[in-house]
Structures are given as C-alpha cells and as structure tokens.
Protein backbone atom coordinates (compact mmCIF):
# COMPACT_ATOMS: atom_id res chain seq x y z
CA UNK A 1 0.00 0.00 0.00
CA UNK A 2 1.02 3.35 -1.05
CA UNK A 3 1.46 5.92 1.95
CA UNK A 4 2.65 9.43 2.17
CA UNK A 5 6.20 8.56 2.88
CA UNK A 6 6.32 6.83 -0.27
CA UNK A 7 5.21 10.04 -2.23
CA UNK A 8 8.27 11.75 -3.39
CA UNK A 9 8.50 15.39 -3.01
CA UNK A 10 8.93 18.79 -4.85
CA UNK A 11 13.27 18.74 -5.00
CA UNK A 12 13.37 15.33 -6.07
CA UNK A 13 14.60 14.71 -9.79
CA UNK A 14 12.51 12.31 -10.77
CA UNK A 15 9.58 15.26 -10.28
CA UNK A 16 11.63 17.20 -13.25
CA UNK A 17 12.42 14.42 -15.65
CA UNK A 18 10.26 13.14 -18.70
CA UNK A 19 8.96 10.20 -17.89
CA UNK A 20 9.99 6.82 -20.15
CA UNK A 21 7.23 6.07 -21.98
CA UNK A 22 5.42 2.42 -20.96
CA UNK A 23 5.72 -0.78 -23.60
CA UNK A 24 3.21 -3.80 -23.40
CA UNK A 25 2.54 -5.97 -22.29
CA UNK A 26 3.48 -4.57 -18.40
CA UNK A 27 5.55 -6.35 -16.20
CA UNK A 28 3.80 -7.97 -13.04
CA UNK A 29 5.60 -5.03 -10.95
CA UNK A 30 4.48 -2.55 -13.12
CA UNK A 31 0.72 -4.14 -12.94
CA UNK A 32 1.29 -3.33 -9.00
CA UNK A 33 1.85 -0.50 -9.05
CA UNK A 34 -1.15 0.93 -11.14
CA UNK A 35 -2.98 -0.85 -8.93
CA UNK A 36 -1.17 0.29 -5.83
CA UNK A 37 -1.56 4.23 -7.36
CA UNK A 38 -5.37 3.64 -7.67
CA UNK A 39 -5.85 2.02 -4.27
CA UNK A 40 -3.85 4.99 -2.57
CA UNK A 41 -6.80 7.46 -4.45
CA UNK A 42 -9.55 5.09 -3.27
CA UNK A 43 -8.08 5.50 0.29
CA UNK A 44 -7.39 8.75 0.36
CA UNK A 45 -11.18 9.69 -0.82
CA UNK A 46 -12.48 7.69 2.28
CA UNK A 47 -12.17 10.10 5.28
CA UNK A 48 -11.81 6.94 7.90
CA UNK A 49 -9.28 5.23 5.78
CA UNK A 50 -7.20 8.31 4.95
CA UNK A 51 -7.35 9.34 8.93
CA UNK A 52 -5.57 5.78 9.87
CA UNK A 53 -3.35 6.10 7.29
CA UNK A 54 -2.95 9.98 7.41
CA UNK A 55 -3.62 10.06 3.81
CA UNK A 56 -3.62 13.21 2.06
CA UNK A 57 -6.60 13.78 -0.10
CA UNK A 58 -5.78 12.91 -4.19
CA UNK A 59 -7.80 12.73 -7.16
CA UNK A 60 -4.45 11.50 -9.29
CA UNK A 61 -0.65 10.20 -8.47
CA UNK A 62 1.52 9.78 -11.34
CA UNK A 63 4.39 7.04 -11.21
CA UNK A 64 6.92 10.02 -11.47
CA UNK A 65 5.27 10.89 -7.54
CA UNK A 66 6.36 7.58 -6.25
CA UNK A 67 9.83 7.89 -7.80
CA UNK A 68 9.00 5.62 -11.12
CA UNK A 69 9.87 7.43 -14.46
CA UNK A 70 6.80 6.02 -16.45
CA UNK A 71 4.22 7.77 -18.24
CA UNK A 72 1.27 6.16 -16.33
CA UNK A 73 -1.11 7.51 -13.84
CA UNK A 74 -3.74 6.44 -11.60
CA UNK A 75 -6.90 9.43 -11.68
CA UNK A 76 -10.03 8.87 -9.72
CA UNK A 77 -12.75 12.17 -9.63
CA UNK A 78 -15.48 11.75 -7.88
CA UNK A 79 -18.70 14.17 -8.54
CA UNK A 80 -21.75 14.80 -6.93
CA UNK A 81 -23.76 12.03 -4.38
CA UNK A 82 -20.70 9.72 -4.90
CA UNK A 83 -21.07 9.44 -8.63
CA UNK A 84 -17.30 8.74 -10.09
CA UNK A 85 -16.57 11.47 -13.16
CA UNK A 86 -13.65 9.63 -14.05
CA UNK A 87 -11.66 6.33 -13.10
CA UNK A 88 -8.47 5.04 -14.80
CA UNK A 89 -5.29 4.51 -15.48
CA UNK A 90 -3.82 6.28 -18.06
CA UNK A 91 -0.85 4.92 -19.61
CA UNK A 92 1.44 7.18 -22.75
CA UNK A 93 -1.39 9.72 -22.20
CA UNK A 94 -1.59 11.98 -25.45
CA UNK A 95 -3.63 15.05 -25.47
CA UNK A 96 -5.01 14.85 -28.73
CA UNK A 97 -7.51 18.04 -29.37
CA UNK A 98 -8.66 20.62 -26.80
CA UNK A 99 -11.00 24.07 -26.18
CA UNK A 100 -9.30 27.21 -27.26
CA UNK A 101 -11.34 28.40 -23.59
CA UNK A 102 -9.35 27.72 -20.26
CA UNK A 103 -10.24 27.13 -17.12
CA UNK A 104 -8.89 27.49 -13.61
CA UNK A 105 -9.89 25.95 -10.32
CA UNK A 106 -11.31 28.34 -8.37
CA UNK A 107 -9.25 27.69 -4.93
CA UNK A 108 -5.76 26.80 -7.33
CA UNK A 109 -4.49 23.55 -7.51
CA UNK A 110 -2.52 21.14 -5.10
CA UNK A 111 -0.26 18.19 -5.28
CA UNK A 112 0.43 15.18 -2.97
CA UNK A 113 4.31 15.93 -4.11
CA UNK A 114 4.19 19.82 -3.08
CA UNK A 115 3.85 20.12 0.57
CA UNK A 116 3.38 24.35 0.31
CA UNK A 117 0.44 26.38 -0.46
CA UNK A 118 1.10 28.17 -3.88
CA UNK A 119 -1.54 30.96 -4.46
CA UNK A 120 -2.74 31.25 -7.63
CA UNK A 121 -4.97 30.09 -10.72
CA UNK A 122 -3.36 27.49 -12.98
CA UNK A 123 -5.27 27.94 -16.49
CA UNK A 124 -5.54 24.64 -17.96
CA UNK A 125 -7.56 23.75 -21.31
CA UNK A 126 -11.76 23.49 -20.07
CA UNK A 127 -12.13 20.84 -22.51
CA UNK A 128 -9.61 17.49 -23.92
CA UNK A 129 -9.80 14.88 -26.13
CA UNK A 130 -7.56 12.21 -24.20
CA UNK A 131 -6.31 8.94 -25.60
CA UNK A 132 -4.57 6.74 -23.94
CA UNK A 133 -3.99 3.21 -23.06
CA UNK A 134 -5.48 1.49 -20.14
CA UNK A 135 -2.99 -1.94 -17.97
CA UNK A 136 -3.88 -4.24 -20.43
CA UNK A 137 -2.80 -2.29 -23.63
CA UNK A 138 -6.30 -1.50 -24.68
CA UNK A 139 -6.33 1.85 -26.58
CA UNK A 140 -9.05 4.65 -25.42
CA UNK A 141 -10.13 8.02 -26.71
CA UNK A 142 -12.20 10.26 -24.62
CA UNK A 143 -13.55 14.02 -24.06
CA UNK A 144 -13.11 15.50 -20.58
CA UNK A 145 -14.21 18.63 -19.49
CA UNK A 146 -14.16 20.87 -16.39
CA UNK A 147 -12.53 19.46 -13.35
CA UNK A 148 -11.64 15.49 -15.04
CA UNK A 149 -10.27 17.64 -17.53
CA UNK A 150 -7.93 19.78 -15.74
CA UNK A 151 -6.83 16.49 -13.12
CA UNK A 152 -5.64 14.40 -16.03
CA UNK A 153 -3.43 17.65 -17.58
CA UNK A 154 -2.33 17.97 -13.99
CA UNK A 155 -1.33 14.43 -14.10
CA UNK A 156 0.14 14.39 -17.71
CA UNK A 157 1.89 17.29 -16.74
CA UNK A 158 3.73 15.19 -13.95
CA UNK A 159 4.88 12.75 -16.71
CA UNK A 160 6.66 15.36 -18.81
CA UNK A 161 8.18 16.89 -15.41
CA UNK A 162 5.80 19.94 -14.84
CA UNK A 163 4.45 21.20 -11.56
CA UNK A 164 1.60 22.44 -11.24
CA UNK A 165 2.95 25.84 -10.26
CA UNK A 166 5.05 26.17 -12.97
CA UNK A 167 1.70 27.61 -14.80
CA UNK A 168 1.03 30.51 -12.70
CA UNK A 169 1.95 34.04 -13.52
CA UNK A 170 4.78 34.77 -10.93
CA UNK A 171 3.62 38.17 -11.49
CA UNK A 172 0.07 38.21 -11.07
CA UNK A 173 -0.80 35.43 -10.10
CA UNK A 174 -4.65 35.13 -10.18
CA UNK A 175 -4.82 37.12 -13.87
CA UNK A 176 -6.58 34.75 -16.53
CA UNK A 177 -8.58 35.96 -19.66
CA UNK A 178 -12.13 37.13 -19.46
CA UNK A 179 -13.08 34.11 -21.83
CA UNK A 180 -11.58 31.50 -19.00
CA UNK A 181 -13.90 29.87 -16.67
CA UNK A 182 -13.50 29.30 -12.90
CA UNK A 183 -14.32 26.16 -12.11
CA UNK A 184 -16.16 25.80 -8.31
C-alpha cells in the first residue's frame, strides 16, 4: 500500500524528468503499481481510511510521484452524491484536441508531491480529447471537461516533469482571460 512517505517530493529529480514512456505488455511489478496508485486514491477519498493512514486527499498520483519514471497515472474524480466522473489509469497519455477556452480551479491547484500552499490560478484547457492506453494495452479516446479535464493535464503534466505551479503568472498570479472559466 502506497502511503505518504512513499510520495516523493517537490526537489526530487525524478519530479523534473520526462517520464519513459510504458511498452506492453506490463511487467507484473508494473501491474502493481497501477494498482497500488489507484488504491492509494480510493483511500485517500475515504475520510476513515485516509485518517488511519494519514492520507492526504488525491484525485491522481503519477508514477513520477512515487519515484518511477513512467508515463502512467492512476486518476479517480469523484462528482456529486458519490457518482465517479472519471476512473483510470492512463498509460502514454496523449492530449489529442482541446478548447481554445481555459479554465482554472477556483481555490488553485494542489499536489500530494508539493507540501506548500502556492496561491494562484493554474489555467488549464476546459475541454480534452484524451487517448490513452489502459494496464492491459487497450487503446481509449475520450472528451473530458471541467474538473476530469484539468486532473488528467495535472497528471500528464507530472509525466513530462511539470508542476503544477510552474503555470502561474509569478507576477500576477490570479490574472486569466475574461473568456476562462473558474471552475467551483
């Protein structure tokens, strides 16, 4: 099981590099670990769990986050009266189309691997066409929008050794276009 000492953070070099990307069919240990980056999500969504454990909250971990230069990540986002937006992991994730419109969260973003609090809105693409492949090599295409959208960039971002902060205007930081959205 995945804990917080086991996510790497914000310093680390693996958090800068691009991750390697994934061939197929995955090895047993690399089976595990999607499945031990999904179960850490599950956990830390369940307030009793994630209290035992002292789980921070996460809707995504990359493999980069646990020190594994891959490009696969494990992204769970729940919506409203515990219906699941999205659930997956995405391996070689290619943004292949998206909106011309951002979109910001409205409170910024955060990261299991970034232990500060860095003001600011991150302006992300409101709308993706994702493909990717899931553990078993099966290729998928899909739209996201809103906030599934914006946590899988976050997460692609990690394999191509972005931060999330590395979007924000150092200058003025919560500036964004008067076409973006901010997204509650």
């Amino acid at each position: 099981m995945i804990k917080m000492k086991d996510i790497i953070r914000d310093g680390k070099p693996t958090l800068r590099a691009e991750a390697a990307k994934v061939t197929f069919p995955l090895t047993a240990e690399q089976k595990k670990l999607a499945e031990d980056m999904m179960l850490y999500l599950e956990n830390s969504q369940d307030p009793k769990i994630a209290e035992k454990y002292h789980l921070r909250a996460g809707v995504g971990l990359a493999a980069p986050q646990v020190d594994v230069s891959l490009q696969m990540a494990a992204v769970l986002v729940p919506g409203p009266d515990n219906e699941i937006l999205f659930k997956d992991v995405i391996v070689n994730p290619v943004i292949v189309s998206h909106s011309v419109q951002g979109a910001a969260l409205s409170e910024g973003e955060g990261c299991l691997s970034v232990d500060k609090d860095v003001p600011g809105y991150v302006v992300r693409h409101d709308r993706i066409t994702l493909r990717y492949d899931d553990v078993d090599g099966n290729e998928h295409k899909i739209r996201l929008k809103n906030y599934p959208a914006i946590v899988c960039q976050h997460e692609i971002d990690h394999l191509h050794g972005i931060l999330f902060y590395d979007h924000i205007d150092k200058k003025e930081p919560f500036t964004m276009d008067d076409s973006d959205l901010i997204i509650e």
